[in-house]
C-alpha atoms as a PDB file:
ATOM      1  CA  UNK A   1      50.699 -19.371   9.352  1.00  0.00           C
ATOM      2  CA  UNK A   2      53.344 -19.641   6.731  1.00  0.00           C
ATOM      3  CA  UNK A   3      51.051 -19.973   4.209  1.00  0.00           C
ATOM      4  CA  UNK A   4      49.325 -16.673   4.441  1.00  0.00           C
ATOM      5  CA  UNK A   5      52.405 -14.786   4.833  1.00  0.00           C
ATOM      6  CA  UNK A   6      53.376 -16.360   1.458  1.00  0.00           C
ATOM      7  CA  UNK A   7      49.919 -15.263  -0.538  1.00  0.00           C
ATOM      8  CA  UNK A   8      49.891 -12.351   1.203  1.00  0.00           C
ATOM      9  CA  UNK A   9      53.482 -11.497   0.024  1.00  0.00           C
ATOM     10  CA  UNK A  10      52.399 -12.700  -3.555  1.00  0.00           C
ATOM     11  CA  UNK A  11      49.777 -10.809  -4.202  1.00  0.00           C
ATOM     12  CA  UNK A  12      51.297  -7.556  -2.968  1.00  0.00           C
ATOM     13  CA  UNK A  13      49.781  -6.978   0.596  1.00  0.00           C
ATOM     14  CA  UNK A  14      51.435  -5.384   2.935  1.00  0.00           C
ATOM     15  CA  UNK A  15      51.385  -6.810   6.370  1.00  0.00           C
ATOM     16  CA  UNK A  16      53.060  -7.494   9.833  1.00  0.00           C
ATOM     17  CA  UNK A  17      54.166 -10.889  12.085  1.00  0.00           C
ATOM     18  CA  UNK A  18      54.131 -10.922  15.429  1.00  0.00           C
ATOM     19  CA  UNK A  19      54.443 -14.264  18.210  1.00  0.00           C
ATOM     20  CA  UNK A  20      51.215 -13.216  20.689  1.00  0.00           C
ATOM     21  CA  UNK A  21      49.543 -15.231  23.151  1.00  0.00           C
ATOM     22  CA  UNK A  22      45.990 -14.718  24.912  1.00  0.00           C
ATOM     23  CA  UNK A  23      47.908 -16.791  27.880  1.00  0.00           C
ATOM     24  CA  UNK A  24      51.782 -15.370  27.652  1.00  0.00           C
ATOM     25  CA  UNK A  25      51.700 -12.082  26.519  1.00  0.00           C
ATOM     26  CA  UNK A  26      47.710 -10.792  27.364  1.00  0.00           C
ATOM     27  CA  UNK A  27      49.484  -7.190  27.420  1.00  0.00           C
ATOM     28  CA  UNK A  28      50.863  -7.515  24.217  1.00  0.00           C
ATOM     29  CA  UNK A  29      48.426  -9.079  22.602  1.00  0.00           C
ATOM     30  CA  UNK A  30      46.113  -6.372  23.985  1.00  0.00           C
ATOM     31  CA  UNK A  31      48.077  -2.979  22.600  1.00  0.00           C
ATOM     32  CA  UNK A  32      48.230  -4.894  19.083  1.00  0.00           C
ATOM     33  CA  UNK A  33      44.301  -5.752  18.928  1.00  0.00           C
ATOM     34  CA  UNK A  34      43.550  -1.829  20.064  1.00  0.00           C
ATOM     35  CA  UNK A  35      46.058   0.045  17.986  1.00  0.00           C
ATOM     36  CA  UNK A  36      45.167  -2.381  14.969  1.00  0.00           C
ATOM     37  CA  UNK A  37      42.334  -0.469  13.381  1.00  0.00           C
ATOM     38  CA  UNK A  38      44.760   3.353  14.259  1.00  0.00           C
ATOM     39  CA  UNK A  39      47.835   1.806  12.076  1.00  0.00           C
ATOM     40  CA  UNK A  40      45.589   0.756   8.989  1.00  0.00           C
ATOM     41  CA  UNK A  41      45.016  -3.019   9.926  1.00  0.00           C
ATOM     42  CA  UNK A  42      42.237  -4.097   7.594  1.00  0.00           C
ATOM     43  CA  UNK A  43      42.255  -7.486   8.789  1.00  0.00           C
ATOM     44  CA  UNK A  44      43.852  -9.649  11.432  1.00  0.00           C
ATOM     45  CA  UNK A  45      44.891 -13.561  11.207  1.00  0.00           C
ATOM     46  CA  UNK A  46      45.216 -15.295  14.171  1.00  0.00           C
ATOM     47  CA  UNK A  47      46.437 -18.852  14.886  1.00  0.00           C
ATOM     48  CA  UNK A  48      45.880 -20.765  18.036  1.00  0.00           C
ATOM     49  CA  UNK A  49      47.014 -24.243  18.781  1.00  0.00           C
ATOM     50  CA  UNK A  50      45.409 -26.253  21.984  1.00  0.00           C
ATOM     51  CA  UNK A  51      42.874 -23.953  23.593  1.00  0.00           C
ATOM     52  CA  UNK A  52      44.371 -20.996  23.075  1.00  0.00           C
ATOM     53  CA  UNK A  53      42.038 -17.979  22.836  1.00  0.00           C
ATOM     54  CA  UNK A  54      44.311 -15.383  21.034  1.00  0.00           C
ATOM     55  CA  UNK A  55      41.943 -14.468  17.974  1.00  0.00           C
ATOM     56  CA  UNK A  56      38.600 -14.348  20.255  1.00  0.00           C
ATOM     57  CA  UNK A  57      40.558 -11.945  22.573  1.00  0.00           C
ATOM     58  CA  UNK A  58      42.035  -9.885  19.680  1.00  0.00           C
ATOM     59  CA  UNK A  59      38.490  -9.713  18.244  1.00  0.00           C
ATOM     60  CA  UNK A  60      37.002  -8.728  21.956  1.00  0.00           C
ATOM     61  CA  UNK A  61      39.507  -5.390  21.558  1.00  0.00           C
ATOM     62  CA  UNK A  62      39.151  -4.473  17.969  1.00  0.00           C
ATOM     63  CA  UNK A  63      36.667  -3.042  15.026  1.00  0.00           C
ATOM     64  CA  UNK A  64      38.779  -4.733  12.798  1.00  0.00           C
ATOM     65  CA  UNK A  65      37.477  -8.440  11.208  1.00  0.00           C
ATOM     66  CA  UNK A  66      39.425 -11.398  12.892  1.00  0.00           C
ATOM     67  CA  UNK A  67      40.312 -14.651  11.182  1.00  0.00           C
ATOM     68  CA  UNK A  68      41.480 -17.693  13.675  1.00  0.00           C
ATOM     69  CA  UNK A  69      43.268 -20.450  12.318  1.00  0.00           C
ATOM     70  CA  UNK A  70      43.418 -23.459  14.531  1.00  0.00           C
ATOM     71  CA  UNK A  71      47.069 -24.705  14.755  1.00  0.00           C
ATOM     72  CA  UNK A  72      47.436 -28.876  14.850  1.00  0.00           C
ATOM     73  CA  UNK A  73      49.111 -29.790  17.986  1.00  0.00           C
ATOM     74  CA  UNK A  74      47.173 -31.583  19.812  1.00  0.00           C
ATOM     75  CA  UNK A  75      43.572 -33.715  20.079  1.00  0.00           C
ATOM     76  CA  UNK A  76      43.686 -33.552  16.198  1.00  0.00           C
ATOM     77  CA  UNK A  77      43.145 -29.589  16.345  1.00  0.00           C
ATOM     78  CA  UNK A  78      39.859 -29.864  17.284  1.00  0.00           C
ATOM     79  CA  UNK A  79      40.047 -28.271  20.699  1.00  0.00           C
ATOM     80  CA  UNK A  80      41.796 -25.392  18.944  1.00  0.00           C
ATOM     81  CA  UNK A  81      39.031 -25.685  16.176  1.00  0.00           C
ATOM     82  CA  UNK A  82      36.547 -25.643  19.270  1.00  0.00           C
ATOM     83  CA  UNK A  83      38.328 -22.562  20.960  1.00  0.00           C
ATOM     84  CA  UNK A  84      38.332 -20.160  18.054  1.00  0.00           C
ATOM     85  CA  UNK A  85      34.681 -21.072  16.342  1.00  0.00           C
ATOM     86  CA  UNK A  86      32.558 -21.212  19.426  1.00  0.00           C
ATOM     87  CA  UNK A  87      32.000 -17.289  20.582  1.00  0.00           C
ATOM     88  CA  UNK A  88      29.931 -15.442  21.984  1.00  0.00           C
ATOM     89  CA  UNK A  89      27.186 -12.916  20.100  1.00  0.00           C
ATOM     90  CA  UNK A  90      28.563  -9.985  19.267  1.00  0.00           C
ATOM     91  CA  UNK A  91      32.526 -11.166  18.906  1.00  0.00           C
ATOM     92  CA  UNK A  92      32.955 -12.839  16.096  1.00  0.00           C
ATOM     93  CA  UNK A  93      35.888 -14.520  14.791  1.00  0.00           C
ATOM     94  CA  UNK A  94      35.732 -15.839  11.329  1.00  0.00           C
ATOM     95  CA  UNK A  95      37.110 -19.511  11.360  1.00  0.00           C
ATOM     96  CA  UNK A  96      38.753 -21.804   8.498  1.00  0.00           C
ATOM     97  CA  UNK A  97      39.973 -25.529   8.689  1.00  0.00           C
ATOM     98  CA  UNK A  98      42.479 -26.751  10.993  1.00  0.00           C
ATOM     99  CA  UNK A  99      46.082 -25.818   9.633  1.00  0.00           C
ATOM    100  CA  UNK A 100      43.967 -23.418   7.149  1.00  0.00           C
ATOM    101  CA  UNK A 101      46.540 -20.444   6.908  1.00  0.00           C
ATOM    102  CA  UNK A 102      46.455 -20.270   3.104  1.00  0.00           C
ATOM    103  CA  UNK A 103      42.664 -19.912   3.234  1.00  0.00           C
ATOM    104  CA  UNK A 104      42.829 -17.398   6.265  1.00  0.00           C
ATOM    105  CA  UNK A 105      45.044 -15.212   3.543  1.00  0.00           C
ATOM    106  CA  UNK A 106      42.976 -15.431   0.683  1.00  0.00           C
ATOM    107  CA  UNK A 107      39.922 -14.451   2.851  1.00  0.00           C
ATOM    108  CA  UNK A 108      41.869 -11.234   4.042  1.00  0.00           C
ATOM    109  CA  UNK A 109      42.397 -10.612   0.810  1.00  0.00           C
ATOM    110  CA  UNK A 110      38.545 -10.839  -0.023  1.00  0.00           C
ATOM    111  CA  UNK A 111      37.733  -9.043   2.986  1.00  0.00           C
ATOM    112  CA  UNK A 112      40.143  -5.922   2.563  1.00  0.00           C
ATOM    113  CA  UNK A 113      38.587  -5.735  -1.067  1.00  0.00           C
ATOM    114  CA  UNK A 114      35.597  -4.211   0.811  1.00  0.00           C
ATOM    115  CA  UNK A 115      36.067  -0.551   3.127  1.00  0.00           C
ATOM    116  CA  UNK A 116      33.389   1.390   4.264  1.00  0.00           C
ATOM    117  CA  UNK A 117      34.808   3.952   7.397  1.00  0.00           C
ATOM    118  CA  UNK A 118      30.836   4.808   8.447  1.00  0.00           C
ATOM    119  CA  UNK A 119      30.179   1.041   8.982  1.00  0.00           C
ATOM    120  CA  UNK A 120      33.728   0.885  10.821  1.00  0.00           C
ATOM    121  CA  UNK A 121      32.506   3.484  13.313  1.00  0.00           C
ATOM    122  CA  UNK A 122      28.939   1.633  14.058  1.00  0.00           C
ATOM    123  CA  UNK A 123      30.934  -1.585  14.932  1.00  0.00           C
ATOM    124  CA  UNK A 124      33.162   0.320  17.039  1.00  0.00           C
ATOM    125  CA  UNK A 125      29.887   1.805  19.062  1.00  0.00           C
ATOM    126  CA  UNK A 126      28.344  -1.635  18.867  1.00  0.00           C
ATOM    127  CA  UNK A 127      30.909  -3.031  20.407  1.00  0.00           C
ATOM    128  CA  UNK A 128      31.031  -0.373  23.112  1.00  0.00           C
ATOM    129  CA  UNK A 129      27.654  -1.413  23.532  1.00  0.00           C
ATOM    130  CA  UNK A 130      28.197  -4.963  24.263  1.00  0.00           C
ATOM    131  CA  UNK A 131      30.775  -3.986  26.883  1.00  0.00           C
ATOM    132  CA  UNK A 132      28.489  -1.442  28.476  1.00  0.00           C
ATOM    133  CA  UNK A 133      25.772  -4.505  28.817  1.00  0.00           C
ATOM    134  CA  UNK A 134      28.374  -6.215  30.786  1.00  0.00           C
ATOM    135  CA  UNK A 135      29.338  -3.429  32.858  1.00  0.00           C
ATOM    136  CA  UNK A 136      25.453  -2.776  33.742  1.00  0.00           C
ATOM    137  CA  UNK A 137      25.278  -6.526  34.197  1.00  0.00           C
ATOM    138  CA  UNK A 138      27.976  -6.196  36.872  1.00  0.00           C
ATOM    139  CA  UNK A 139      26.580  -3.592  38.939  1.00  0.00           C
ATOM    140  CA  UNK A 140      23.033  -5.321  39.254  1.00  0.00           C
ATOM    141  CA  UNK A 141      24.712  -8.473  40.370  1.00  0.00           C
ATOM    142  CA  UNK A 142      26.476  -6.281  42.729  1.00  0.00           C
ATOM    143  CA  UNK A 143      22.979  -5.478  44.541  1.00  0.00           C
ATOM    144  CA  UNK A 144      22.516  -9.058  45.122  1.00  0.00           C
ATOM    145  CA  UNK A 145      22.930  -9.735  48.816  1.00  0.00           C
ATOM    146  CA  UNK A 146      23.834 -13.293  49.942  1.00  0.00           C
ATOM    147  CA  UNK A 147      25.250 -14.064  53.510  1.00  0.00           C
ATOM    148  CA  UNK A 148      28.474 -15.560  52.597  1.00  0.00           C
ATOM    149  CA  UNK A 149      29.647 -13.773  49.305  1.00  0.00           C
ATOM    150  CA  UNK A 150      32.430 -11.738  49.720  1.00  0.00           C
ATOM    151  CA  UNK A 151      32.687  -9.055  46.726  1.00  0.00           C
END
């Protein structure tokens, strides 16, 4: 992750380090990814090692474009790789090689290039939609009776 501090730094952008984890610190990780977008976050980088989940949760909580970067620590990256690049429709998290940090910053950079607040707003609703999907999905599965289920 080094390595996007360091082109971020060099090409003037301001930005913030933090230690997170989808697994260790959910409640942490969770007031960063919502108050992101409210501090002037234009773009998050997020590395996982193993199967961490950290920049698929982030993204699950934010408007604001996520980039994972799968960390080498174990099974050659891949299950980190595997983790971060396989979500679901409608959270994506843009995903660069294994170990890929300096990449992940130059993207950023790309990406906070680009601002547009009225598209901002129709991702935030879209995602509101997604979660309202689930939430509708949750209360017709409640209606389903079976004899032994016991929620």
């Amino acid at each position: 992750m080094e390595k996007a501090a360091e082109f971020s730094d060099s090409v003037g952008i301001p930005f913030e380090i933090y230690v997170l984890s989808a697994h260790r610190t959910p409640e942490a990780a969770e007031q960063f990814a919502r108050s992101a977008a409210d501090r002037g976050i234009k773009v998050i980088i997020a590395g996982a090692a193993m199967a961490d989940h950290l920049p698929g949760v982030i993204a699950a909580m934010t408007p604001v474009p996520v980039i994972g970067v799968p960390v080498k620590v174990s099974l050659d990256g891949m299950d980190a790789l595997m983790a971060i690049v396989q979500m679901p429709p409608g959270i994506p998290v843009a995903t660069v090689a294994i170990d890929g940090a300096l990449n992940a910053g130059i993207l950023a950079a790309q990406m906070i290039t680009t601002g547009d607040l009225a598209v901002m707003e129709k991702l935030i609703a879209y995602k509101e939609g997604l979660k309202q999907k689930k939430v509708k999905a949750n209360e017709e599965l409640g209606a389903v009776k079976y004899r032994h289920r016991t929620n």
